[in-house]
C-alpha atoms as a PDB file:
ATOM      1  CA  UNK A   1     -46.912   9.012  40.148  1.00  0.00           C
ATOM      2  CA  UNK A   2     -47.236  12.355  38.039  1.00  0.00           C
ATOM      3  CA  UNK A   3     -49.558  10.705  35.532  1.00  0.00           C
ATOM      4  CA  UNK A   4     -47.620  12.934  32.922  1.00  0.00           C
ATOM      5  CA  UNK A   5     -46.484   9.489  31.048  1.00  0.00           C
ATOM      6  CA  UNK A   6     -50.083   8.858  30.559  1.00  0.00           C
ATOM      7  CA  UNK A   7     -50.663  11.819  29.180  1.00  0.00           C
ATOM      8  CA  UNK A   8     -48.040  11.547  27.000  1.00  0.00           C
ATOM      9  CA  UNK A   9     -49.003   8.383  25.802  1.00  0.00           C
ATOM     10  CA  UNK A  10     -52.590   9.213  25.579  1.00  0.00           C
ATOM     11  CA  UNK A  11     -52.062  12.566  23.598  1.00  0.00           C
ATOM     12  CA  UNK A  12     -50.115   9.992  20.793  1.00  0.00           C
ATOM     13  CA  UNK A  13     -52.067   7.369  20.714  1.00  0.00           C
ATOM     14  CA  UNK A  14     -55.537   8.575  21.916  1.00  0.00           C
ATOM     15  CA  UNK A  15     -57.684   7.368  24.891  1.00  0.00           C
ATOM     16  CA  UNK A  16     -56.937   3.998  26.474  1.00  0.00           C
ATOM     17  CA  UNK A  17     -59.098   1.403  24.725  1.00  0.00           C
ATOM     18  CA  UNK A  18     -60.373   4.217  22.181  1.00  0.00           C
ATOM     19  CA  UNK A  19     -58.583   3.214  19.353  1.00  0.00           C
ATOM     20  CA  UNK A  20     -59.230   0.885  16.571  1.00  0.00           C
ATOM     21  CA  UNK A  21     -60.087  -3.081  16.798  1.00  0.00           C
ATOM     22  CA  UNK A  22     -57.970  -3.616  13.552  1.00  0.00           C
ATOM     23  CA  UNK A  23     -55.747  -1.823  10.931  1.00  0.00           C
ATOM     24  CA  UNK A  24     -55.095  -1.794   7.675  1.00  0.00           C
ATOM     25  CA  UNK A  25     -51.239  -2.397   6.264  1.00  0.00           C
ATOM     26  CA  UNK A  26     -50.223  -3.043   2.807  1.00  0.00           C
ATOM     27  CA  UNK A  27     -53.876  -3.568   1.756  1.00  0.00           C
ATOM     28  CA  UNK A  28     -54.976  -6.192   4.335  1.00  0.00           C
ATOM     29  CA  UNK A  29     -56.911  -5.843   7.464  1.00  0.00           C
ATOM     30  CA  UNK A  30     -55.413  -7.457  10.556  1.00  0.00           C
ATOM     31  CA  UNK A  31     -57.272  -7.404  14.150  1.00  0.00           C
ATOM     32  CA  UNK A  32     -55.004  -6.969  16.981  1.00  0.00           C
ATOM     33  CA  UNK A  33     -54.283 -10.863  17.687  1.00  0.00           C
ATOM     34  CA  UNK A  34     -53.170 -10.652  13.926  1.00  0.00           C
ATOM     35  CA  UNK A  35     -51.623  -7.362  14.425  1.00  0.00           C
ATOM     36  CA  UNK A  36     -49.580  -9.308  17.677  1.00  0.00           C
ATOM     37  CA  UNK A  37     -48.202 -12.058  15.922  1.00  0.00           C
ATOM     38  CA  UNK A  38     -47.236  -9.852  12.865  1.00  0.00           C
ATOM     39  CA  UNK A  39     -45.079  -7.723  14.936  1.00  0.00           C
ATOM     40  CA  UNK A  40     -43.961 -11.335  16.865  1.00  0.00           C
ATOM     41  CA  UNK A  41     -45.378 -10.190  20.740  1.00  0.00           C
ATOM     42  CA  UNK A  42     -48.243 -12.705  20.808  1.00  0.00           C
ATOM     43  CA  UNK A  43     -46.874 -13.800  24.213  1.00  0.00           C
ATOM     44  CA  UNK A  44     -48.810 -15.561  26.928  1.00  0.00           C
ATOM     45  CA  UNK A  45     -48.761 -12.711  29.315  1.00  0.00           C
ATOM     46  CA  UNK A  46     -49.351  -9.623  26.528  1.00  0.00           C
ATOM     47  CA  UNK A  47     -53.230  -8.407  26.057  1.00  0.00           C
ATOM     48  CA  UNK A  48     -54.097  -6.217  22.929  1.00  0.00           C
ATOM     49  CA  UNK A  49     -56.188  -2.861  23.918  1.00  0.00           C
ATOM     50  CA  UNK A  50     -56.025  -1.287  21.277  1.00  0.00           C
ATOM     51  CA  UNK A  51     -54.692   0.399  17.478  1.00  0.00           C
ATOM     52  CA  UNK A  52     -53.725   3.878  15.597  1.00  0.00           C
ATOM     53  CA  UNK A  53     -52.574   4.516  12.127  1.00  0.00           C
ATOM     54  CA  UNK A  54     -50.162   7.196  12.748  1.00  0.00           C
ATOM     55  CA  UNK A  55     -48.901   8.063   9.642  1.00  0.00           C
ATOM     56  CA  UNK A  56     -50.880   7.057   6.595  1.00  0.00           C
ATOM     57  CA  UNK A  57     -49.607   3.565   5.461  1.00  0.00           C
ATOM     58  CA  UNK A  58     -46.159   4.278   6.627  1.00  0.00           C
ATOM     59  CA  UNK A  59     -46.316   4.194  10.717  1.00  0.00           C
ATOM     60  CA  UNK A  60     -48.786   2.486  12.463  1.00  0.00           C
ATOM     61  CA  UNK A  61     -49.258   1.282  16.722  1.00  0.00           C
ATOM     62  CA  UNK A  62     -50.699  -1.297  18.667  1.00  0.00           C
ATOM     63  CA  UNK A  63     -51.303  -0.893  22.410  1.00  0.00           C
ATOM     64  CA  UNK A  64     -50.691  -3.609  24.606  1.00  0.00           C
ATOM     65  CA  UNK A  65     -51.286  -4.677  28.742  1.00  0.00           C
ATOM     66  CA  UNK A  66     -48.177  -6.924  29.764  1.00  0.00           C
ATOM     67  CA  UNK A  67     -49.677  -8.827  32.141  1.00  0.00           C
ATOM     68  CA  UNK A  68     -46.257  -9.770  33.876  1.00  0.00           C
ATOM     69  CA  UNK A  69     -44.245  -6.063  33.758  1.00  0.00           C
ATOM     70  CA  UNK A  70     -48.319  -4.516  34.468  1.00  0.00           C
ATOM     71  CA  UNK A  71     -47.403  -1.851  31.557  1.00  0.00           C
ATOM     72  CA  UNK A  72     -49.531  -0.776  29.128  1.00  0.00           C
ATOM     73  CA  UNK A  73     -46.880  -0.878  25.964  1.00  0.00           C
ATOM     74  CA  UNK A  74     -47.273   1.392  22.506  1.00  0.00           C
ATOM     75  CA  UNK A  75     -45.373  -0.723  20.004  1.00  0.00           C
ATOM     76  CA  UNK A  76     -44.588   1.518  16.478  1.00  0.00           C
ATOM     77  CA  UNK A  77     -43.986  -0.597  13.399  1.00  0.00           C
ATOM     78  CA  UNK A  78     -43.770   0.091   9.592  1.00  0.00           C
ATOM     79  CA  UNK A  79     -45.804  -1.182   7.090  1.00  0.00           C
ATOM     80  CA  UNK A  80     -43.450  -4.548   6.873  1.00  0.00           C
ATOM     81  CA  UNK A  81     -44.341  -4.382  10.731  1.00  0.00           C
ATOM     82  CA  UNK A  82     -40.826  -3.671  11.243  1.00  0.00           C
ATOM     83  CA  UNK A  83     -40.152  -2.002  14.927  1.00  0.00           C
ATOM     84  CA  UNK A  84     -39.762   1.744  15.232  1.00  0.00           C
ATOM     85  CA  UNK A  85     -40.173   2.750  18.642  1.00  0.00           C
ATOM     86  CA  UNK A  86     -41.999   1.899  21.806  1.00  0.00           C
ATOM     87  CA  UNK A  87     -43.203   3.786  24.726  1.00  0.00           C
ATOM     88  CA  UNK A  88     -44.381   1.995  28.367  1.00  0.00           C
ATOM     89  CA  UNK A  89     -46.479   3.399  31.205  1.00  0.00           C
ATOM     90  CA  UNK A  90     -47.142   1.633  34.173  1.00  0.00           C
ATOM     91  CA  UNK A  91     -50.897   0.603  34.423  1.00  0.00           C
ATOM     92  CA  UNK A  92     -51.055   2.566  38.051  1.00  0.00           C
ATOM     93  CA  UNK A  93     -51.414   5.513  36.154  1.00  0.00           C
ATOM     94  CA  UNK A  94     -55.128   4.723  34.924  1.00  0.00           C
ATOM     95  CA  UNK A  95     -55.419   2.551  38.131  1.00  0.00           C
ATOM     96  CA  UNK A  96     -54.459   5.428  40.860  1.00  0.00           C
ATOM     97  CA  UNK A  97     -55.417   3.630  44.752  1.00  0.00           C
ATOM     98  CA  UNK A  98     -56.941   0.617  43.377  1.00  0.00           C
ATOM     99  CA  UNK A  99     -53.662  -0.457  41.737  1.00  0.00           C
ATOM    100  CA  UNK A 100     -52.935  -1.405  45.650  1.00  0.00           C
ATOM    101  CA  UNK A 101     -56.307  -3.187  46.159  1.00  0.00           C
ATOM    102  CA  UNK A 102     -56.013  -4.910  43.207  1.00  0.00           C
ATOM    103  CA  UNK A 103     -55.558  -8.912  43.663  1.00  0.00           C
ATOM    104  CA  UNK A 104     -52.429  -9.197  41.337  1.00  0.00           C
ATOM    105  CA  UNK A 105     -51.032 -11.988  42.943  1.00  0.00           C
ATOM    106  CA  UNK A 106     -47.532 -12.615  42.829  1.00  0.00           C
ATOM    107  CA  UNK A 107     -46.042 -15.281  39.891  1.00  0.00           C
ATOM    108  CA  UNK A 108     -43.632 -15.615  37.814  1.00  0.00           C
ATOM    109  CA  UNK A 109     -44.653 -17.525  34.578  1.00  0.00           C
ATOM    110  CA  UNK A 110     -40.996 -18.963  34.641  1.00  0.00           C
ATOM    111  CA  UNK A 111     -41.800 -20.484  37.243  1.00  0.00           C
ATOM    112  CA  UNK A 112     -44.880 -22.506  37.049  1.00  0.00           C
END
């Protein structure tokens, strides 16, 4: 991999893991298990990292790790939390060789 989607991703959104632990839209402060559920991805399989306010009170991001697709996922959403965009990158990029020594296993959550 070129590692030019991570860089992408991390020149919008900042460092993996760097950004905020909660956000503030309309006036009230949600963490990102709050921020999850707003936006209606608190799935099973999907692990916050991470938040940016992109645009002041208009555009705002939460960065996810799908557990099941192993991307890390940039969600956009307004201030109704209202989709805009999103942009994936496979988690090999940060991982380089230990993505294949990793123990992932292999499941399906469909399935158990």
């Amino acid at each position: 991999m070129s590692g030019r989607d991570r860089i992408n991703m991390e020149e919008r959104y900042g460092l993996l893991g760097a950004g905020a632990s909660e956000l503030i839209v309309q006036g009230r402060r949600y963490d990102l298990y709050e921020l999850l559920k707003a936006i209606g991805e608190d799935y099973d399989d999907i692990r916050p990292i991470d938040a940016k306010e992109l645009e002041p009170g208009t555009r705002f991001a939460l960065r996810v790790f799908d557990l099941e697709e192993r991307m890390v996922v940039a969600f956009e959403f307004d201030a109704d939390f209202r989709y805009l965009a999103e942009n994936r990158v496979h988690i090999e990029e940060w991982m380089g060789d230990d993505y294949y020594q990793f123990n992932w296993g292999i499941w399906c959550p469909d399935s158990v």
